[in-house]
N, C-alpha and C. Protein backbone atom coordinates (compact mmCIF):
# COMPACT_ATOMS: atom_id res chain seq x y z
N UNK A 1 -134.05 -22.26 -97.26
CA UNK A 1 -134.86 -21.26 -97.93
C UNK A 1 -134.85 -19.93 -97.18
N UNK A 2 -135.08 -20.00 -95.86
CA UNK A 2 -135.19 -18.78 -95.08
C UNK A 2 -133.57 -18.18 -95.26
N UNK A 3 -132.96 -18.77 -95.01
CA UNK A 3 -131.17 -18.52 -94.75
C UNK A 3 -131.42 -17.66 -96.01
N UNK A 4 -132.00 -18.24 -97.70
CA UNK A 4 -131.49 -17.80 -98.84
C UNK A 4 -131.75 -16.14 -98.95
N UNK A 5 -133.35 -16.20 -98.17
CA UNK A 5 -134.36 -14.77 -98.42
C UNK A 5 -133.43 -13.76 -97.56
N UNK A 6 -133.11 -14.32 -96.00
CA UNK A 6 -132.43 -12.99 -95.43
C UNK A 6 -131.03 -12.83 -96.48
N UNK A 7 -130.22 -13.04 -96.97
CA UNK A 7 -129.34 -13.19 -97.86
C UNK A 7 -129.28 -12.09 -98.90
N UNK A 8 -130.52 -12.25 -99.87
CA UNK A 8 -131.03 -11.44 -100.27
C UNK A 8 -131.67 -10.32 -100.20
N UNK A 9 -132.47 -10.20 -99.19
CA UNK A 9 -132.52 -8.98 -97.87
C UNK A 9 -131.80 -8.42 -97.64
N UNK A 10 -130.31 -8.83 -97.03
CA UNK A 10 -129.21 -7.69 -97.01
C UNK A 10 -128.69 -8.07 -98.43
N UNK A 11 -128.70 -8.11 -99.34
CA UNK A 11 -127.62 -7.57 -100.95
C UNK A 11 -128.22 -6.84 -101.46
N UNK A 12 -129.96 -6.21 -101.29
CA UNK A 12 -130.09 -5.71 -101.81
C UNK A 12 -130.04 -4.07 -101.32
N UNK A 13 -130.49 -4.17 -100.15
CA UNK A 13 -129.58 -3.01 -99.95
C UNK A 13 -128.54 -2.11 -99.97
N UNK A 14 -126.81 -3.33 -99.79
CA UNK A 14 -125.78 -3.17 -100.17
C UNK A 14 -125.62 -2.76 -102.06
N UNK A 15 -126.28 -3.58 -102.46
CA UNK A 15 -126.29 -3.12 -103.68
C UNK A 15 -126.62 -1.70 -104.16
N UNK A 16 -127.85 -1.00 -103.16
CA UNK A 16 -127.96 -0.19 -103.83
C UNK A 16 -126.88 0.79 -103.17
N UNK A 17 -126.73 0.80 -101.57
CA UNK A 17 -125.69 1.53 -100.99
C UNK A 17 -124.16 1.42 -102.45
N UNK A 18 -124.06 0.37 -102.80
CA UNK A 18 -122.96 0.24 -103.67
C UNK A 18 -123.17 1.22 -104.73
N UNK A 19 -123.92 0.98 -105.68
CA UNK A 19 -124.87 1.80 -106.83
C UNK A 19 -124.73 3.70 -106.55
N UNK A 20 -125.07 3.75 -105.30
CA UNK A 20 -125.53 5.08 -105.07
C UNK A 20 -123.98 5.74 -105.08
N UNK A 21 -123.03 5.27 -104.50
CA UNK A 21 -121.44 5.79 -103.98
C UNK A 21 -120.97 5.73 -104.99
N UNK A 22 -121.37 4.34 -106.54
CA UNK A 22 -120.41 4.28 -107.27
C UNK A 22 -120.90 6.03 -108.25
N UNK A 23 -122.28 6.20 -108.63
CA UNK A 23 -122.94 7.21 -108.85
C UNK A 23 -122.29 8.26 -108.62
N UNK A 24 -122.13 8.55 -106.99
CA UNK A 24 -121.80 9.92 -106.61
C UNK A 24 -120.26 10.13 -106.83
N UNK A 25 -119.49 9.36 -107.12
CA UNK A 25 -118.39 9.08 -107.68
C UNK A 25 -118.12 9.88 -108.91
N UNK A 26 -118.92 9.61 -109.96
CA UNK A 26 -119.27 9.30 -111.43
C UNK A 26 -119.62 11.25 -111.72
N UNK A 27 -120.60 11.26 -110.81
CA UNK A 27 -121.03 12.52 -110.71
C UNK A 27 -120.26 13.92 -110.16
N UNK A 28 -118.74 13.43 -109.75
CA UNK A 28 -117.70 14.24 -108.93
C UNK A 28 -116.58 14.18 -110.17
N UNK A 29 -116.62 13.88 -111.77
CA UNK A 29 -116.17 14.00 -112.92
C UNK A 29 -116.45 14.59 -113.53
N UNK A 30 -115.07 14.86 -114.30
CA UNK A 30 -115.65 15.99 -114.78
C UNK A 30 -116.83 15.38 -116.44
N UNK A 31 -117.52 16.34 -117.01
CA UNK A 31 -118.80 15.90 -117.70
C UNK A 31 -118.44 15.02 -118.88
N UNK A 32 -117.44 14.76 -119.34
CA UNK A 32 -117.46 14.32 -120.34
C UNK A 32 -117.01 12.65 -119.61
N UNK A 33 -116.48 11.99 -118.50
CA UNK A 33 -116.41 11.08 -118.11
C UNK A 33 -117.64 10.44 -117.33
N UNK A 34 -118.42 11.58 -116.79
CA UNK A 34 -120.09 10.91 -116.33
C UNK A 34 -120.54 10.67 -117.54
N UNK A 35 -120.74 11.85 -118.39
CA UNK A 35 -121.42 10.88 -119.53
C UNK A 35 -121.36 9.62 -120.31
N UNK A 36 -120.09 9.45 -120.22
CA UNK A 36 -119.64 8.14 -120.63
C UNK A 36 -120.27 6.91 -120.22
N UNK A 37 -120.55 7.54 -118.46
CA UNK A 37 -120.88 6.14 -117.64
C UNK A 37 -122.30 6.43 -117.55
N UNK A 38 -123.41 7.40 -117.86
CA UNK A 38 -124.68 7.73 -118.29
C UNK A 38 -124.80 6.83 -119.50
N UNK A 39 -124.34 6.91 -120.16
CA UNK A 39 -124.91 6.88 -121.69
C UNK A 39 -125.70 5.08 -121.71
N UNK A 40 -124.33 4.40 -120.69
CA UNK A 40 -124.65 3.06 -120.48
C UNK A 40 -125.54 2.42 -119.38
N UNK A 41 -126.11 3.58 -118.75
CA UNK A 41 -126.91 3.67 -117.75
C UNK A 41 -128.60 3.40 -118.18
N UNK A 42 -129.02 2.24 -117.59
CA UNK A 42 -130.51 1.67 -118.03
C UNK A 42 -131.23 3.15 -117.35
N UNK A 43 -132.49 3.45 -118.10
CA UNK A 43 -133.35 4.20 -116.96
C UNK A 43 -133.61 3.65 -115.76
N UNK A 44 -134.28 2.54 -115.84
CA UNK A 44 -134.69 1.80 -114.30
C UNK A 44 -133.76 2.12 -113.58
N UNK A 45 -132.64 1.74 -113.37
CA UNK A 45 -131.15 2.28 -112.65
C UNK A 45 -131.28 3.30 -112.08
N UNK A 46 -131.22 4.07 -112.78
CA UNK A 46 -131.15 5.83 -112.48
C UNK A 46 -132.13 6.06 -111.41
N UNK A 47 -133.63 5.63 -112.38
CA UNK A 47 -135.20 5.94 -111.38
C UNK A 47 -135.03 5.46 -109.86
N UNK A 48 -133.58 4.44 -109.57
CA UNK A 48 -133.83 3.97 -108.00
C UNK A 48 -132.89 4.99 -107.33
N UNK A 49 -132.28 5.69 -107.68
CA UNK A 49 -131.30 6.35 -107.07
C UNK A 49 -131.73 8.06 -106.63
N UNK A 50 -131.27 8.32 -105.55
CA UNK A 50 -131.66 10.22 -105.12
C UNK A 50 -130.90 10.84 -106.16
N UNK A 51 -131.58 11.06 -107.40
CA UNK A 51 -130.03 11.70 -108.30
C UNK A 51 -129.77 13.12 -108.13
N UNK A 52 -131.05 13.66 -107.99
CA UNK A 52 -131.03 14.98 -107.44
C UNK A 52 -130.11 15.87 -106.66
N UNK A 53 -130.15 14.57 -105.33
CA UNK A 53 -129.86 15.51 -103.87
C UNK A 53 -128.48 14.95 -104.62
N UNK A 54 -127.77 13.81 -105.06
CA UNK A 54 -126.31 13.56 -105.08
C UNK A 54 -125.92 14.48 -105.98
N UNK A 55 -126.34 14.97 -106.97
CA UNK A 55 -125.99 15.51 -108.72
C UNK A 55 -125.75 17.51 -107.48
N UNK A 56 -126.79 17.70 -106.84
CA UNK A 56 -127.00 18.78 -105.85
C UNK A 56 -125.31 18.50 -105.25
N UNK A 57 -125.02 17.70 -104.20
CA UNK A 57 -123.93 17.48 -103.49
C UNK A 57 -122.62 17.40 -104.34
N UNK A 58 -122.70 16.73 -105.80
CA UNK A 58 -121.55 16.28 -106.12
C UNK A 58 -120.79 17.59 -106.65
N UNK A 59 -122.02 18.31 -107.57
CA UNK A 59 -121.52 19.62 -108.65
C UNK A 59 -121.93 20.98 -107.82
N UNK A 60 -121.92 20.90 -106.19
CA UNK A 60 -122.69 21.82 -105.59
C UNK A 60 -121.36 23.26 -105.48
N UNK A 61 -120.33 22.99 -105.74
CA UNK A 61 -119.33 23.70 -105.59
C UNK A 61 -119.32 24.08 -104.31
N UNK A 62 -118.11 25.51 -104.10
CA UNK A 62 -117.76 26.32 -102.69
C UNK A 62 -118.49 27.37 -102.84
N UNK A 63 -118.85 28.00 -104.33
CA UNK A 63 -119.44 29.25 -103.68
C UNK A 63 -121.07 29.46 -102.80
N UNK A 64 -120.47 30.91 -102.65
CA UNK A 64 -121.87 31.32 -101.67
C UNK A 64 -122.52 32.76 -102.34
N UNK A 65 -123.77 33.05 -102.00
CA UNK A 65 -124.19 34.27 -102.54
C UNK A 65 -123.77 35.14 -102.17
N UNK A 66 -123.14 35.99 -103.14
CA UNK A 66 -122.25 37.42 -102.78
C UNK A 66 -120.85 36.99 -102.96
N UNK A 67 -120.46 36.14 -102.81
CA UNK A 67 -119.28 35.55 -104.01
C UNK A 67 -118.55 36.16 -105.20
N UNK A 68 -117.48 36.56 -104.97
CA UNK A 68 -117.18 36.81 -106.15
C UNK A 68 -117.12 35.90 -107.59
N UNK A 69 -117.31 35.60 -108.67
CA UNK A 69 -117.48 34.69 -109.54
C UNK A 69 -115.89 34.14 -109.97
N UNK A 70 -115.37 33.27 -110.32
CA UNK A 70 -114.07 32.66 -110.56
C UNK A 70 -113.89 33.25 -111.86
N UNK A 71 -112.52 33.71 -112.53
CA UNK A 71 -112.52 34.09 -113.65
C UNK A 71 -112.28 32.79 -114.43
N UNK A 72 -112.81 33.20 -115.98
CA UNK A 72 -112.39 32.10 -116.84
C UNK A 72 -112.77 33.01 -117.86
N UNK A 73 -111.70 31.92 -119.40
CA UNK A 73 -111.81 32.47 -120.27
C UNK A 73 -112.65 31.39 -121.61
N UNK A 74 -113.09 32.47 -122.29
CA UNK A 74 -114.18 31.72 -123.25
C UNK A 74 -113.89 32.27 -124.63
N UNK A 75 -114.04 31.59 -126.01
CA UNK A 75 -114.13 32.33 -127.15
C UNK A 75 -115.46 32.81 -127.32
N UNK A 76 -114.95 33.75 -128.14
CA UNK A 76 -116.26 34.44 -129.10
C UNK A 76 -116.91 33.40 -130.07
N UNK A 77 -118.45 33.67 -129.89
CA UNK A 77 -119.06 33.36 -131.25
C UNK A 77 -118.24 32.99 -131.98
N UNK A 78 -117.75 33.64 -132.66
CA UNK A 78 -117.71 33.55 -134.21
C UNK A 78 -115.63 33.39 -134.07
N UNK A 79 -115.15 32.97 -132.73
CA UNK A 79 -114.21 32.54 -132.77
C UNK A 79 -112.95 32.82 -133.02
N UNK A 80 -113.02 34.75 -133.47
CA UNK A 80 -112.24 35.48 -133.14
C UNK A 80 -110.87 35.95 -132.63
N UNK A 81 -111.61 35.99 -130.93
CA UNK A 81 -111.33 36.41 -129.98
C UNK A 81 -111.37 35.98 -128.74
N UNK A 82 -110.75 35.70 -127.51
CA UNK A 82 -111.16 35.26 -126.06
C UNK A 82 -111.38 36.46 -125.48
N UNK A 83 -112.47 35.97 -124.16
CA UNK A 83 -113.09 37.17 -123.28
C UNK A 83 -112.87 37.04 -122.14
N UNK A 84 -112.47 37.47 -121.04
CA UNK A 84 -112.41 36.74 -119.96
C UNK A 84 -113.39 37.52 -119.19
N UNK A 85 -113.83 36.87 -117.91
CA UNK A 85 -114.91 37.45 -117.48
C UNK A 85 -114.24 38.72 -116.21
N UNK A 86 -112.70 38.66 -115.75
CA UNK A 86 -112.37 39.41 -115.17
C UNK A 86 -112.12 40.34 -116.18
N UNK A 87 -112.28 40.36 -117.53
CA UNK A 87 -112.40 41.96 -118.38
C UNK A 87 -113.28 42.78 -117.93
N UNK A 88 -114.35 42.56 -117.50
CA UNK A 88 -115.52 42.89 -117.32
C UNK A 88 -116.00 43.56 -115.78
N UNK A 89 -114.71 43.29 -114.91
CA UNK A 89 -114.93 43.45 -113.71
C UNK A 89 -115.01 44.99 -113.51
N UNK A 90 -115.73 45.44 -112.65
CA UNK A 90 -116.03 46.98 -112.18
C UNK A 90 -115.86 47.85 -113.45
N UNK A 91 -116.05 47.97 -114.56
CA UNK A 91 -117.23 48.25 -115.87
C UNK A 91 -118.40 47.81 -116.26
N UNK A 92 -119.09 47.29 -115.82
CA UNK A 92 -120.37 46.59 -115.93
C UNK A 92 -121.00 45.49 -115.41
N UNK A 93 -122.29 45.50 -115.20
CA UNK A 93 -122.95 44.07 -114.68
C UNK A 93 -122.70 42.79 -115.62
N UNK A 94 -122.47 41.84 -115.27
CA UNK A 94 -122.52 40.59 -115.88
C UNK A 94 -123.69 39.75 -115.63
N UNK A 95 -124.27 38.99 -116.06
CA UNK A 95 -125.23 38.05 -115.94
C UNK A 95 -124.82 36.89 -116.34
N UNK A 96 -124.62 35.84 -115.19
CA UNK A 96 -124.07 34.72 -115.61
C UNK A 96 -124.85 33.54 -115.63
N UNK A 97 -125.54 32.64 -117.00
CA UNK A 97 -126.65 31.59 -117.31
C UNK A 97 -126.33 30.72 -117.08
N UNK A 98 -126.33 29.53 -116.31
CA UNK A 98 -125.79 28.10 -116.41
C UNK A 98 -127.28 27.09 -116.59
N UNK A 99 -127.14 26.47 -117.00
CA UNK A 99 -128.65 25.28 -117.34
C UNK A 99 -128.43 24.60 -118.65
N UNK A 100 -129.04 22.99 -118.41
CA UNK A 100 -129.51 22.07 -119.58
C UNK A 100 -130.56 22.47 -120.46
N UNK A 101 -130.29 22.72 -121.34
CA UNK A 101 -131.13 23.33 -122.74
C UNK A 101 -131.61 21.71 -123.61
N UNK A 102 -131.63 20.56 -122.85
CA UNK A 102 -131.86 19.71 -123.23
C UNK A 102 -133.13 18.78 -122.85
């Protein structure tokens, strides 16, 4: 009985050490392959894990403040046209939004 409890004592730790790496893994994809492995994700699961500080570490990128911003290109609204954001360079301020609207 005792043998069984320490047993269980260390798996559950390993487990979560396992859990947390397979996570930060998951979270170093790009979004449409985490979600995949979210979608099948219990809440309880999630609630045991630092998702924060890893989701912080995984998508934390290289830049720094005062950075120049990476160019990329995006369509218009209404699908037009592409914009790139180095169009924009030394003609005007840019303001750049990133966030879950969800």
């Amino acid at each position: 009985m005792r043998r069984k409890l320490l047993w269980i004592l260390a798996a559950i730790p390993a487990a979560w050490v396992a859990l947390s790496a397979g996570f930060f893994w998951a979270m170093s994809q790009p979004p449409a392959v985490f979600g995949g492995i979210v979608k099948y994700t219990p809440m309880p699961a999630m609630m045991l894990l630092p998702f924060e500080t890893m989701w912080s570490r995984a998508r934390g990128g290289t830049l720094n403040p005062g950075d120049m911003a990476p160019d990329f290109r995006l369509p218009t609204l209404d699908r037009s046209a592409t914009v790139s954001l180095s169009s924009f360079r030394g003609s005007r301020p840019v303001v750049l939004v990133f966030g879950s609207y969800t």
